[in-house]
Protein backbone atom coordinates (compact mmCIF):
# COMPACT_ATOMS: atom_id res chain seq x y z
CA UNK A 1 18.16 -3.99 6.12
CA UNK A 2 21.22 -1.62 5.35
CA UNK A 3 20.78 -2.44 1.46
CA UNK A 4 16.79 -1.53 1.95
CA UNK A 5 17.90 1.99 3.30
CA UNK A 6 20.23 2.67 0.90
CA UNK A 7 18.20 2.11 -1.83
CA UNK A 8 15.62 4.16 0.21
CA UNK A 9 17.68 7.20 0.45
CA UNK A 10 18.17 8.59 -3.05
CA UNK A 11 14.50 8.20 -3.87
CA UNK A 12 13.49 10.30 -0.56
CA UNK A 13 16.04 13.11 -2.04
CA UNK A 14 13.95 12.99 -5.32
CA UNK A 15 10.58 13.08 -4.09
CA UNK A 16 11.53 15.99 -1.98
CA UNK A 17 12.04 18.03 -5.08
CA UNK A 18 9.10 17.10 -7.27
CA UNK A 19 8.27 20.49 -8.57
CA UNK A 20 4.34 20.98 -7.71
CA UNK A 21 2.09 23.54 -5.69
CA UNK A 22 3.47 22.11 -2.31
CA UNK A 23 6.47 22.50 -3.29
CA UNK A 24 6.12 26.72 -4.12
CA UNK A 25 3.45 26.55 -0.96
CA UNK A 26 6.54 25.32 0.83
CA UNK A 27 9.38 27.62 0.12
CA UNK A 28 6.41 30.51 -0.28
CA UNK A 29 5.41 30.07 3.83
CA UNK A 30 9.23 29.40 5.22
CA UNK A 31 10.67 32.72 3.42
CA UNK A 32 7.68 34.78 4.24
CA UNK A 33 6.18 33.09 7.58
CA UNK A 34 10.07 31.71 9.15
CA UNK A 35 11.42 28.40 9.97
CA UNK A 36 8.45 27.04 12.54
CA UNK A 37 5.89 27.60 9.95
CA UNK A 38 7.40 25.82 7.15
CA UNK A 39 7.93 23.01 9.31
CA UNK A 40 4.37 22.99 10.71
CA UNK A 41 3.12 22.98 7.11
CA UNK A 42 5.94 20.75 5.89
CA UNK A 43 4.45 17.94 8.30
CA UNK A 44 0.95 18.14 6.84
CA UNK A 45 2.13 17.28 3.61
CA UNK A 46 4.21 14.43 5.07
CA UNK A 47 1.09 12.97 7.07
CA UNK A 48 -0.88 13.15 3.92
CA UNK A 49 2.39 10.88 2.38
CA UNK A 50 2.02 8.92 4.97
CA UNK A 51 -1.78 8.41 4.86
CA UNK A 52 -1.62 8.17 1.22
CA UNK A 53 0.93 5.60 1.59
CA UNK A 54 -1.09 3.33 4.02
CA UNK A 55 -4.53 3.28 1.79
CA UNK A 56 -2.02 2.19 -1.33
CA UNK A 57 -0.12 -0.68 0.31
CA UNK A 58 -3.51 -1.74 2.19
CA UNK A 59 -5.07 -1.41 -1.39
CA UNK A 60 -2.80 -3.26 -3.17
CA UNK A 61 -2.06 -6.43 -0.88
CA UNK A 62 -3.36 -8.29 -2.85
CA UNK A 63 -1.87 -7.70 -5.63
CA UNK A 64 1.63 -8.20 -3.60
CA UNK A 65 0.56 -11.43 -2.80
CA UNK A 66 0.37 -12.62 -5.85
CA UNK A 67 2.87 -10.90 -7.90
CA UNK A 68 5.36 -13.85 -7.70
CA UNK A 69 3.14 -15.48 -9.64
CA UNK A 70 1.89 -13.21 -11.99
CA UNK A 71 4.96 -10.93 -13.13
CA UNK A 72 2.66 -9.18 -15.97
CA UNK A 73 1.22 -7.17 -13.10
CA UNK A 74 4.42 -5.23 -13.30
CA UNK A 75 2.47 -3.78 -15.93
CA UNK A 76 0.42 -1.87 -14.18
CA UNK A 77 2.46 -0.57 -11.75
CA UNK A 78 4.76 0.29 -14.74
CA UNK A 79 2.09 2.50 -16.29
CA UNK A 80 1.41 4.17 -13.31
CA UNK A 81 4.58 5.46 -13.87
CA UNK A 82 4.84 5.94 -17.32
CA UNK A 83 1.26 8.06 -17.48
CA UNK A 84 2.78 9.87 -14.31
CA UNK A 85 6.37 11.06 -15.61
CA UNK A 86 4.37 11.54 -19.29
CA UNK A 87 1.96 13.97 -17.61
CA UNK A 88 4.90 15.54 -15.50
CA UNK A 89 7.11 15.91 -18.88
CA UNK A 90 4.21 17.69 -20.90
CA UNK A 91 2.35 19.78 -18.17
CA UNK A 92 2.28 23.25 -18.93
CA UNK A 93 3.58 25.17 -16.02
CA UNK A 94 0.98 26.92 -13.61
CA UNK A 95 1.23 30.23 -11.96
CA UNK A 96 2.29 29.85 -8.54
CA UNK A 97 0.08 29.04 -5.07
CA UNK A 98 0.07 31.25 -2.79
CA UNK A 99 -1.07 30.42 0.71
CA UNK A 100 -1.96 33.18 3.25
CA UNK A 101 -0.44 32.36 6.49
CA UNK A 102 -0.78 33.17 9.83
CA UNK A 103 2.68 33.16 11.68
CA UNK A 104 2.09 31.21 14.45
CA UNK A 105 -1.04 29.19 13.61
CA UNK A 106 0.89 26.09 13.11
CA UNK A 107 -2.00 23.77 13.22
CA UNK A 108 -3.55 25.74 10.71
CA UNK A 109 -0.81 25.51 8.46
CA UNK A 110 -0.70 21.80 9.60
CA UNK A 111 -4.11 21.05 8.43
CA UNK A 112 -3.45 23.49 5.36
CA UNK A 113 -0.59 21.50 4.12
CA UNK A 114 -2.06 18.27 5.02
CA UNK A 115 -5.16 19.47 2.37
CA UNK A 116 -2.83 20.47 -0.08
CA UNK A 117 -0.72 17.15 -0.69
CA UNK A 118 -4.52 15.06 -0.05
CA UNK A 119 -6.21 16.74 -2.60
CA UNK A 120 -3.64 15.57 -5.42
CA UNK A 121 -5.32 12.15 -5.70
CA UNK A 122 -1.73 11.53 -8.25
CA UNK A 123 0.04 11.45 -5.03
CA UNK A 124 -1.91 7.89 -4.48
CA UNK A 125 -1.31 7.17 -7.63
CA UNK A 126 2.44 7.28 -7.29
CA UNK A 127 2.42 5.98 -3.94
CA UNK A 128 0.21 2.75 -5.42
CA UNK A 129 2.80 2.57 -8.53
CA UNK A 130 5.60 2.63 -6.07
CA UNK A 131 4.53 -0.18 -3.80
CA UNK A 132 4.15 -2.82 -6.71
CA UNK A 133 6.84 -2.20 -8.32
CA UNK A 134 9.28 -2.17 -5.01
CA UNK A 135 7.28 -4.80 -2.81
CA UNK A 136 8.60 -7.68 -4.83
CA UNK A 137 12.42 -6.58 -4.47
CA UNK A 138 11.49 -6.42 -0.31
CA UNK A 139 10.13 -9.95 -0.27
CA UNK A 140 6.79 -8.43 0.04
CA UNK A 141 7.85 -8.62 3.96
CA UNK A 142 5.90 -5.83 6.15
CA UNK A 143 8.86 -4.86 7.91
CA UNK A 144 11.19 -4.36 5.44
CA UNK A 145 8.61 -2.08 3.95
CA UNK A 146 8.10 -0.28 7.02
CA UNK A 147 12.16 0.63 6.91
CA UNK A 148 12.14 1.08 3.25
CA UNK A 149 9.46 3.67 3.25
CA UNK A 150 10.08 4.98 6.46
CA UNK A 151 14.02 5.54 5.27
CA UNK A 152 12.45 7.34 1.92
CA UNK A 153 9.68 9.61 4.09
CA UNK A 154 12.96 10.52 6.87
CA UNK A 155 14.93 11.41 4.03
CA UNK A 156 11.72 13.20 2.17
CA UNK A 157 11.48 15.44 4.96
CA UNK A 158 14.68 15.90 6.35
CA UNK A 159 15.47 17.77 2.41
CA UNK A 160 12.75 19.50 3.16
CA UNK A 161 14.11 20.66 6.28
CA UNK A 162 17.22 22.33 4.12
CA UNK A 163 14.57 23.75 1.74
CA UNK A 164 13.00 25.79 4.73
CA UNK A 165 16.23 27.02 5.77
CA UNK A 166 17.28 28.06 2.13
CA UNK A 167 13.76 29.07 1.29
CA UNK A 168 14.73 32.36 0.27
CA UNK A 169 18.07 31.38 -1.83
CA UNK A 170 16.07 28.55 -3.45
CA UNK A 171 13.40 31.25 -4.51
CA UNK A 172 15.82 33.47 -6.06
CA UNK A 173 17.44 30.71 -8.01
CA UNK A 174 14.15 28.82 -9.63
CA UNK A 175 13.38 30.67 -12.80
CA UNK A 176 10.31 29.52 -15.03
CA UNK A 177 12.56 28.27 -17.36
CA UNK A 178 14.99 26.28 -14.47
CA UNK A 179 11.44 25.15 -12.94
CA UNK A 180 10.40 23.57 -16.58
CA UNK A 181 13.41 21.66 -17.14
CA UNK A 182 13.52 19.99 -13.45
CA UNK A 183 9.62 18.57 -14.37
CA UNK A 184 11.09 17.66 -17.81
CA UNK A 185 13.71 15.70 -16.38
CA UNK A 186 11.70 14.14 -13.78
CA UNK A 187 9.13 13.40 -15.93
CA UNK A 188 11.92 11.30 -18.32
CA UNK A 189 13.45 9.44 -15.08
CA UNK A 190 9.58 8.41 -14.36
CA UNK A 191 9.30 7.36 -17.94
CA UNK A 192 12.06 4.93 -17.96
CA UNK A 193 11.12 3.22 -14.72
CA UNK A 194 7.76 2.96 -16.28
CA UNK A 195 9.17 1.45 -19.63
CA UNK A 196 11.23 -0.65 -17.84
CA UNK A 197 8.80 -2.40 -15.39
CA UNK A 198 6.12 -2.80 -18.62
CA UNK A 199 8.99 -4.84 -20.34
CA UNK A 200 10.27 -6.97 -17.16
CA UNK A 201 6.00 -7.66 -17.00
CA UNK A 202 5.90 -8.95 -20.28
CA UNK A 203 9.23 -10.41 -20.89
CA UNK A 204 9.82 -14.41 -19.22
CA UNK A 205 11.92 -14.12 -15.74
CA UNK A 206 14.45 -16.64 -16.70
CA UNK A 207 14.94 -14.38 -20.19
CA UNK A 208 14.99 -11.32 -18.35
CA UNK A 209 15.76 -10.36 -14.80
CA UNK A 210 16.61 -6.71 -13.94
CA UNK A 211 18.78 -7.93 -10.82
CA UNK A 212 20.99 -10.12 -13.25
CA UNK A 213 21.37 -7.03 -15.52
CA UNK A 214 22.41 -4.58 -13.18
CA UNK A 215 24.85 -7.35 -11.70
CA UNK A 216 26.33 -7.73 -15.09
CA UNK A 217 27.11 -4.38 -16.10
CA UNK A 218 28.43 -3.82 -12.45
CA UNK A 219 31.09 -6.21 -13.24
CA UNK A 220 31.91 -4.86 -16.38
């Protein structure tokens, strides 16, 4: 259980700073709007996570089921990845979204933010590559899922929570150019999980096991 949240807890910090439209929409509505409307809109885009998050791991039980038998369908959740980090690594960067807010409409901006995240069907996408390729390491087990994803949404927004406070700092600090190179390196840490998934799928267990590499070099 501790190990689960652990592992949760650095992947919550990194979704939390995928550069994207929510993200701008995000820091945008706290510096402009204050601290209650970033929050309000900060928990529509979690609730589409969530939801997101629910239609993938309903979507792909079966698949969970029967990935201990059939490791090659690491493949495809490794090329979720790799098209996802590919397209976040070469994606020309966008002018900024602006959203008009009302200060004090908070289930506006609820509902607003909730839209926002939903309409980015990559979100599933990610969500759906993310569940196959970590549901195996959890035993497949529901509640060990519920902690690990639970940990990485608590984590999610509780970063958000300092982005809202530092809204305005954060602004001042995220040049084009600073913007580009986050994606870029996002994009290339998406890549290499996607590789490396692709290759366990292919590659025999008892040849290859990620768990008995990682347990190697940590004794070196």
């Amino acid at each position: 259980m501790i190990e689960d949240i652990q592992a949760a807890i650095p992947l919550g910090f990194l979704l939390s700073f995928m550069i994207g439209p929510v993200f701008f929409v995000l820091l945008e509505t706290s510096a402009t709007k204050g601290f209650r409307a970033g929050v309000s809109l900060d928990i529509g885009v979690i609730f589409a996570d969530l939801v997101f998050l629910l239609i993938a791991y309903f979507s792909s039980y079966q698949l969970l089921e029967n990935l201990s038998n059939q490791p090659g369908l690491f493949v495809f959740g490794g090329m979720i990845l790799l098209v996802y980090g590919i397209v976040l690594f070469v994606k020309k960067p966008k002018k900024k979204t602006h959203l008009q807010a009302t200060k004090g409409n908070y289930l506006g901006l609820f509902v607003k933010g909730f839209l926002l995240n939903f309409i980015n069907i990559g979100v599933l996408a990610f969500w759906l590559g993310l569940i196959i390729v970590v549901g195996p390491s959890l035993d497949n087990s529901p509640d060990r899922m519920i902690v690990f994803f639970g940990t990485v949404l608590l984590v999610y927004f509780g970063t958000d929570l300092l982005k809202i406070l530092l809204a305005k700092q954060l602004k001042r600090y995220l040049t084009q150019e600073r913007i580009v190179l986050i994606k870029k390196g996002l994009g290339i840490v998406l890549v290499i999980c996607g590789i490396v998934l692709i290759v366990k799928g292919f590659i025999p267990k008892d040849k290859f096991d990620i768990q008995d590499e990682i347990e190697k070099i940590e004794k070196l």
